[in-house]
C-alpha atoms as a PDB file:
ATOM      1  CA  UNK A   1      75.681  73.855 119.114  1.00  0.00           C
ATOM      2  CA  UNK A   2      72.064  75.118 120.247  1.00  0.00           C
ATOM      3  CA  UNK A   3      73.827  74.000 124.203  1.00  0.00           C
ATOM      4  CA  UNK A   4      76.701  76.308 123.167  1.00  0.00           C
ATOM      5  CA  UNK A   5      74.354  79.493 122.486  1.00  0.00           C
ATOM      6  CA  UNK A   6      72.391  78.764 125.580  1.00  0.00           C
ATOM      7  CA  UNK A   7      75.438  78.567 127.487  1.00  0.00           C
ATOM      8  CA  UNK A   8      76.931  81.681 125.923  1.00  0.00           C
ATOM      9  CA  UNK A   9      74.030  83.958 125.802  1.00  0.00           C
ATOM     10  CA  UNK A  10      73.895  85.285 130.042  1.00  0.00           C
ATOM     11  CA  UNK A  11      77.444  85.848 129.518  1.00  0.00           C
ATOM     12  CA  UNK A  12      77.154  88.015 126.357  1.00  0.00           C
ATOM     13  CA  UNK A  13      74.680  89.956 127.802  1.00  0.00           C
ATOM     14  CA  UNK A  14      76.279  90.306 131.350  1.00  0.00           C
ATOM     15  CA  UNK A  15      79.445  91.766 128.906  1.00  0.00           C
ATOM     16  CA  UNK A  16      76.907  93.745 126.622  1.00  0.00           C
ATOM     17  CA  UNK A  17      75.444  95.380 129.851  1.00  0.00           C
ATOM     18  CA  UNK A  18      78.734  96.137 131.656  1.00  0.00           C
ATOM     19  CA  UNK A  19      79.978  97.492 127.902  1.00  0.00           C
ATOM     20  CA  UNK A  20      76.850  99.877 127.190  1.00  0.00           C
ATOM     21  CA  UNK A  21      76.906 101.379 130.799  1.00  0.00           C
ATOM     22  CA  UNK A  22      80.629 102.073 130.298  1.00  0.00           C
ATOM     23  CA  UNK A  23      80.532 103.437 126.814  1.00  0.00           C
ATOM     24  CA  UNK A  24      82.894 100.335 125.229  1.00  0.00           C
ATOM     25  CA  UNK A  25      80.914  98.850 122.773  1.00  0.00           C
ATOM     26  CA  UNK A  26      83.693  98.387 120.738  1.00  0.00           C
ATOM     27  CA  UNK A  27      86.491  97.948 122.816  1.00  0.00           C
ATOM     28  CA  UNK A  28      84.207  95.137 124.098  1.00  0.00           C
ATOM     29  CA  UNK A  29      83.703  93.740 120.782  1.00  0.00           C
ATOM     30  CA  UNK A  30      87.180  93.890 120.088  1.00  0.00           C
ATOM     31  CA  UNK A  31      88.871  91.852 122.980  1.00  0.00           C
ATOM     32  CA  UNK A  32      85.951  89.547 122.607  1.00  0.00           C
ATOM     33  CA  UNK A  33      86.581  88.303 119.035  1.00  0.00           C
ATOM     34  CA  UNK A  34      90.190  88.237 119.632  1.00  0.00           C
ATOM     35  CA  UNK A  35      89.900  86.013 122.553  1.00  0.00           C
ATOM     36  CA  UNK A  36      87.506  84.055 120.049  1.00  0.00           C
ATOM     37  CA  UNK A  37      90.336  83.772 117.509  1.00  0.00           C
ATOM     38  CA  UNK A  38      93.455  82.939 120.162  1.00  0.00           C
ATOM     39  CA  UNK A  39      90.886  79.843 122.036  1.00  0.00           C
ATOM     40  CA  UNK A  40      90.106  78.413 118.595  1.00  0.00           C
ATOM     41  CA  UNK A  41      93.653  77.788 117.363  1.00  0.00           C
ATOM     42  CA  UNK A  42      94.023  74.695 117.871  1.00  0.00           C
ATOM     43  CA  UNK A  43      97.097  74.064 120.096  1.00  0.00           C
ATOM     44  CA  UNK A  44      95.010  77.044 122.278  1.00  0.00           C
ATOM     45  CA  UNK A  45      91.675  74.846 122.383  1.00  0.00           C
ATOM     46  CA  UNK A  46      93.720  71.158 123.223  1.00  0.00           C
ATOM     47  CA  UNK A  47      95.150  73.642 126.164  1.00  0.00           C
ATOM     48  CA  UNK A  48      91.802  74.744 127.233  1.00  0.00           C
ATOM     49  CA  UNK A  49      90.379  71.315 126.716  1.00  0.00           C
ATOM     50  CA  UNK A  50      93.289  69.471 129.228  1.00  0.00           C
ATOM     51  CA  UNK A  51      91.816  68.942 132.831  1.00  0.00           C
ATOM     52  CA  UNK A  52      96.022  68.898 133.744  1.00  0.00           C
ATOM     53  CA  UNK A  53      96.048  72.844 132.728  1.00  0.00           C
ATOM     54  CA  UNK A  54      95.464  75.084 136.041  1.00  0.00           C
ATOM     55  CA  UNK A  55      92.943  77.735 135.020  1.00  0.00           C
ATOM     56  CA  UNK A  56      95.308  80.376 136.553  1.00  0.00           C
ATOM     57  CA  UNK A  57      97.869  79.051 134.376  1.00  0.00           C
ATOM     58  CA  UNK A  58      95.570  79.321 131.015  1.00  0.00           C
ATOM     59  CA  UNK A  59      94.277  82.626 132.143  1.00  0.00           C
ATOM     60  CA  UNK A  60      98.467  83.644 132.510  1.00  0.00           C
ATOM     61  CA  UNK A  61      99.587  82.512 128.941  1.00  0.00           C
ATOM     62  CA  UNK A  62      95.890  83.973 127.345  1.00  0.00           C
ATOM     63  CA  UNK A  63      96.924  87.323 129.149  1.00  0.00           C
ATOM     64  CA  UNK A  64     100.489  87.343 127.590  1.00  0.00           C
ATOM     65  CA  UNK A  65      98.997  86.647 123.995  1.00  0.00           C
ATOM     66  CA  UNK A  66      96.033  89.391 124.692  1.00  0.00           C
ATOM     67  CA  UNK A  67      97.464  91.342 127.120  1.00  0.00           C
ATOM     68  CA  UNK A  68      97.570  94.779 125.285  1.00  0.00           C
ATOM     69  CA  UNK A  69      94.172  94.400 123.961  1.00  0.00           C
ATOM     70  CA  UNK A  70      92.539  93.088 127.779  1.00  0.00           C
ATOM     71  CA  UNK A  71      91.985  96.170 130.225  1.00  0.00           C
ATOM     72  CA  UNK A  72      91.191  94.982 134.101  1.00  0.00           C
ATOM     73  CA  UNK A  73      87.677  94.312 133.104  1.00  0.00           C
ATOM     74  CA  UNK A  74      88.874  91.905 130.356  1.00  0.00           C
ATOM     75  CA  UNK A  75      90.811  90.296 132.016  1.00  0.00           C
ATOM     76  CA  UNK A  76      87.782  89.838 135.250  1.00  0.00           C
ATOM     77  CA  UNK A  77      85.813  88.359 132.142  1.00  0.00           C
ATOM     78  CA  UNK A  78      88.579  86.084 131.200  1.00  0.00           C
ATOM     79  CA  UNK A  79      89.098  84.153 134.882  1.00  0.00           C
ATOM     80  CA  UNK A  80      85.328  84.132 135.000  1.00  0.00           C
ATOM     81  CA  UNK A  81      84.919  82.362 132.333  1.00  0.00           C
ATOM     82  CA  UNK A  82      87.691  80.229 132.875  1.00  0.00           C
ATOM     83  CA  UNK A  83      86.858  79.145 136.394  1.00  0.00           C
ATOM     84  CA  UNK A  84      83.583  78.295 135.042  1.00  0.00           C
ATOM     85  CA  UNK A  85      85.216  76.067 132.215  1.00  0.00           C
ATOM     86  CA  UNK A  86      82.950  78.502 129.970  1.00  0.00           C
ATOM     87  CA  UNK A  87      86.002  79.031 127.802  1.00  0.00           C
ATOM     88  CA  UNK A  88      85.317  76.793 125.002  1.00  0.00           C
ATOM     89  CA  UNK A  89      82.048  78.978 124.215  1.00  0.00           C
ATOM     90  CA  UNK A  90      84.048  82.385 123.684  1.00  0.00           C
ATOM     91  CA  UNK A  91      83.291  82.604 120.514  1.00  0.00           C
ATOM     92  CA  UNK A  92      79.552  82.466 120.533  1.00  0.00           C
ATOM     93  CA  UNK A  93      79.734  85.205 123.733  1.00  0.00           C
ATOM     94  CA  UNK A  94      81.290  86.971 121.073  1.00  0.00           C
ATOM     95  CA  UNK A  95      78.922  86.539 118.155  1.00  0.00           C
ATOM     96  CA  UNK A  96      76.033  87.343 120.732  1.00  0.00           C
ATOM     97  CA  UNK A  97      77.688  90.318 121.772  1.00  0.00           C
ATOM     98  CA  UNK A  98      78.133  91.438 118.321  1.00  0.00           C
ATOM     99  CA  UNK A  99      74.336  90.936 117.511  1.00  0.00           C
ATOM    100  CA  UNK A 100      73.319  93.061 120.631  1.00  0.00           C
ATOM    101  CA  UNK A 101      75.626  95.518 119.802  1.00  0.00           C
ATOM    102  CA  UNK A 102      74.698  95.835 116.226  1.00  0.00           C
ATOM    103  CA  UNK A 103      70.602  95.948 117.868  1.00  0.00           C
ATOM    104  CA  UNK A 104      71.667  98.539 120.077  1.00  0.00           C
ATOM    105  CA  UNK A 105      73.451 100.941 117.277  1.00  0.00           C
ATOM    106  CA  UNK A 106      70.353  99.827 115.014  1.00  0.00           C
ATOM    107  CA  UNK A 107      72.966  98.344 112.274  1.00  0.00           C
ATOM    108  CA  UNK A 108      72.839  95.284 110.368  1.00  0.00           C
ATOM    109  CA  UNK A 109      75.514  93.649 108.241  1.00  0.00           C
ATOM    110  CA  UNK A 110      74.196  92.507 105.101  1.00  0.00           C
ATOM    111  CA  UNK A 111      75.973  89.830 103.274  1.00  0.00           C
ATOM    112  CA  UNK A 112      75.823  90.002  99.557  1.00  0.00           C
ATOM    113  CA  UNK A 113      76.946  87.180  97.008  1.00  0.00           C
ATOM    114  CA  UNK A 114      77.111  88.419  93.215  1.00  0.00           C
ATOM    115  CA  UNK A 115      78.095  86.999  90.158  1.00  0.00           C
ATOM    116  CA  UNK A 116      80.437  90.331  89.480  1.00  0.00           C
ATOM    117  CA  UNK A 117      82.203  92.406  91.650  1.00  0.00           C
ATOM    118  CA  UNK A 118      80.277  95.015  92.753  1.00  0.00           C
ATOM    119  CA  UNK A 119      81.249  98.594  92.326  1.00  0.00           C
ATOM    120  CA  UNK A 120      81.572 101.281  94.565  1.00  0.00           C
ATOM    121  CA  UNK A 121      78.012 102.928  93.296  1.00  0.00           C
ATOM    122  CA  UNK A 122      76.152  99.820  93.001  1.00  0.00           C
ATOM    123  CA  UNK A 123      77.160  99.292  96.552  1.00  0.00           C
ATOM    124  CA  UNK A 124      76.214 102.394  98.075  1.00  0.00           C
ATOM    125  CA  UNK A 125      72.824 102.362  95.861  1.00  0.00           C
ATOM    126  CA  UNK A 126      72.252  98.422  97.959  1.00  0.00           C
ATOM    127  CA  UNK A 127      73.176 100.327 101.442  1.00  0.00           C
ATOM    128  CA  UNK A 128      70.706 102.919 100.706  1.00  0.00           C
ATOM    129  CA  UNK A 129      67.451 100.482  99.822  1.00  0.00           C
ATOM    130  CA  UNK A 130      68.344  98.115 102.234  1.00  0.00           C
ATOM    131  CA  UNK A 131      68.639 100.944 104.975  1.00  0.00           C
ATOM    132  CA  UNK A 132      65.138 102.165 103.816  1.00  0.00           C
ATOM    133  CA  UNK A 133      64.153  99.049 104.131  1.00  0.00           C
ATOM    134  CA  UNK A 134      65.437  97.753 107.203  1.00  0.00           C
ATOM    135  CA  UNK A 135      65.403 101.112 108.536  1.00  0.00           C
ATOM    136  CA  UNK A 136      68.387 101.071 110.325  1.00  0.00           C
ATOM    137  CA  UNK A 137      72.255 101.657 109.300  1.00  0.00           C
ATOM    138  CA  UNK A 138      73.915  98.919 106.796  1.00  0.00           C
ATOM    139  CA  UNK A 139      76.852  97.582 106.441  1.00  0.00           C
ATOM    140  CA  UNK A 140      77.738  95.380 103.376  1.00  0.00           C
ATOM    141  CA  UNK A 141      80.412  92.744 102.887  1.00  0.00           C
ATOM    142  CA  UNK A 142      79.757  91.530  98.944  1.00  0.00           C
ATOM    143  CA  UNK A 143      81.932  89.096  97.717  1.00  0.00           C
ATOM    144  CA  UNK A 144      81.878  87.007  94.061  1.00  0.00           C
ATOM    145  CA  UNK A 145      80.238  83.217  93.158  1.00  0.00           C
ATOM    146  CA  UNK A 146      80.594  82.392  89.881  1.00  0.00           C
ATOM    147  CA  UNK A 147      78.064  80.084  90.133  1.00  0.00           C
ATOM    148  CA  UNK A 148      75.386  82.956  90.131  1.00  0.00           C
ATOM    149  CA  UNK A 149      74.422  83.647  86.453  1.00  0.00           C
ATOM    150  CA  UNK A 150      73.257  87.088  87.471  1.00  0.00           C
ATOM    151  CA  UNK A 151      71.694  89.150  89.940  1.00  0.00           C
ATOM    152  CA  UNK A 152      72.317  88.542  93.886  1.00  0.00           C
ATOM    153  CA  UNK A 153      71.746  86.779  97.170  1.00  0.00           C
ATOM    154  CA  UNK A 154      71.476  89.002 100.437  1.00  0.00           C
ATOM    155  CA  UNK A 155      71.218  87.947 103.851  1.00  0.00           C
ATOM    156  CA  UNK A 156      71.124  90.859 106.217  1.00  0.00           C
ATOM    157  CA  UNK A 157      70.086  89.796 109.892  1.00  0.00           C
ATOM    158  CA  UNK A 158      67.408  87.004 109.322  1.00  0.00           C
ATOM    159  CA  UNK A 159      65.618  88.500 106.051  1.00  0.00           C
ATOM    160  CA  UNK A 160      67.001  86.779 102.946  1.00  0.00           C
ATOM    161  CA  UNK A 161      66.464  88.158  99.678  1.00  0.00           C
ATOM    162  CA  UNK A 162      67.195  85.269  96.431  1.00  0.00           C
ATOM    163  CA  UNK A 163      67.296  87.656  93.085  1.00  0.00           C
ATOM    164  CA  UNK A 164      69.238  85.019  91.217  1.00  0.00           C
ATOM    165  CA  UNK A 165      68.491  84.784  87.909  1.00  0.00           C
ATOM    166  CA  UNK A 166      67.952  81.595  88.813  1.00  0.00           C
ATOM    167  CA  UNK A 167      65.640  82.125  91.333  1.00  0.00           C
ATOM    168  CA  UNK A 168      63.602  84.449  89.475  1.00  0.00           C
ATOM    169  CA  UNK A 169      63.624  81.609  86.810  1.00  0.00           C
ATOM    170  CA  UNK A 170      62.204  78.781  89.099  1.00  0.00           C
ATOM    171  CA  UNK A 171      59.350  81.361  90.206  1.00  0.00           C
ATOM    172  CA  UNK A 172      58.422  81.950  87.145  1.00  0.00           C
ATOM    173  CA  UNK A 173      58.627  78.064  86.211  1.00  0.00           C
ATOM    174  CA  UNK A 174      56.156  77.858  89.567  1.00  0.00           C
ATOM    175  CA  UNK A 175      53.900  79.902  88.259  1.00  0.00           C
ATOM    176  CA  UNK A 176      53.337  78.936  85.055  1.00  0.00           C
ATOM    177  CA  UNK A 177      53.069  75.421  85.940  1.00  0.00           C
ATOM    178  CA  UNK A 178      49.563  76.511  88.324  1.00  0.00           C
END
């Protein structure tokens, strides 16, 4: 997978550098991780995969499925990367676009695993410290493991933060036992 990210990494930034002088960050970000969800169905992927499949005839049938979320420029991208047999990597160009867009509009998405739902104040009171802390914008996606006793996990960009009960439990256990 490491090959993959290598691979995709010039082309995200080629995209994230034509995107940011154009003002289409999102547009961008859009047509990317829809092309990343039509090449990873799998009848899409075998299709890809087949030497017998003219890459003017994949780029034709990707167009029809895309074709009213692909401007010119998309479509450029697309018969680049399928001339260079670079398709099967779409969706990392798309997850390293995302990260230097998110870099660029200094956001982070935070991931957050609870025991409980969270509410709508607990949530914004999480944005709020974790913006102070990260000092940039936040955006949370929280969602439930009942496996948690209490308390939460957060992974926002590559800082995560255990306050499990459990977690908090083992530390303690750590430091009592030195």
């Amino acid at each position: 997978m490491a090959e993959a990210t290598t691979i995709a990494r010039p082309y995200a930034q080629a995209v994230f550098d034509l995107a940011s002088s154009t003002g289409k960050l999102a547009g961008w970000s859009e047509s990317l991780n829809l092309l990343a969800a039509v090449t990873s169905d799998k009848s899409i992927s075998g299709l890809i995969s087949d030497p017998k499949v003219a890459s003017d005839k994949l780029v034709e049938l990707l167009m029809s499925i895309c074709a009213d979320k692909l401007d010119q420029e998309g479509e450029n991208f697309l018969k680049v990367l399928t001339e260079n047999g670079r398709l099967n990597v779409i969706s990392e160009i798309a997850a390293n676009f995302d990260e230097l867009k998110a870099e660029a509009e200094k956001t982070v998405k935070a991931d957050v695993v609870t025991a409980f739902k969270l509410s709508a104040p607990q949530k914004s009171k999480l944005e709020a410290a974790l913006k102070k802390r990260l000092g940039c914008e936040v955006e949370i996606s929280s969602r439930v493991d009942k496996s948690i006793l209490g308390g939460a996990i957060i992974r926002a960009g590559d800082m995560i933060i255990d306050g499990t009960v459990t977690a908090q439990l083992d530390r303690l256990s750590s430091d009592l036992a030195h």
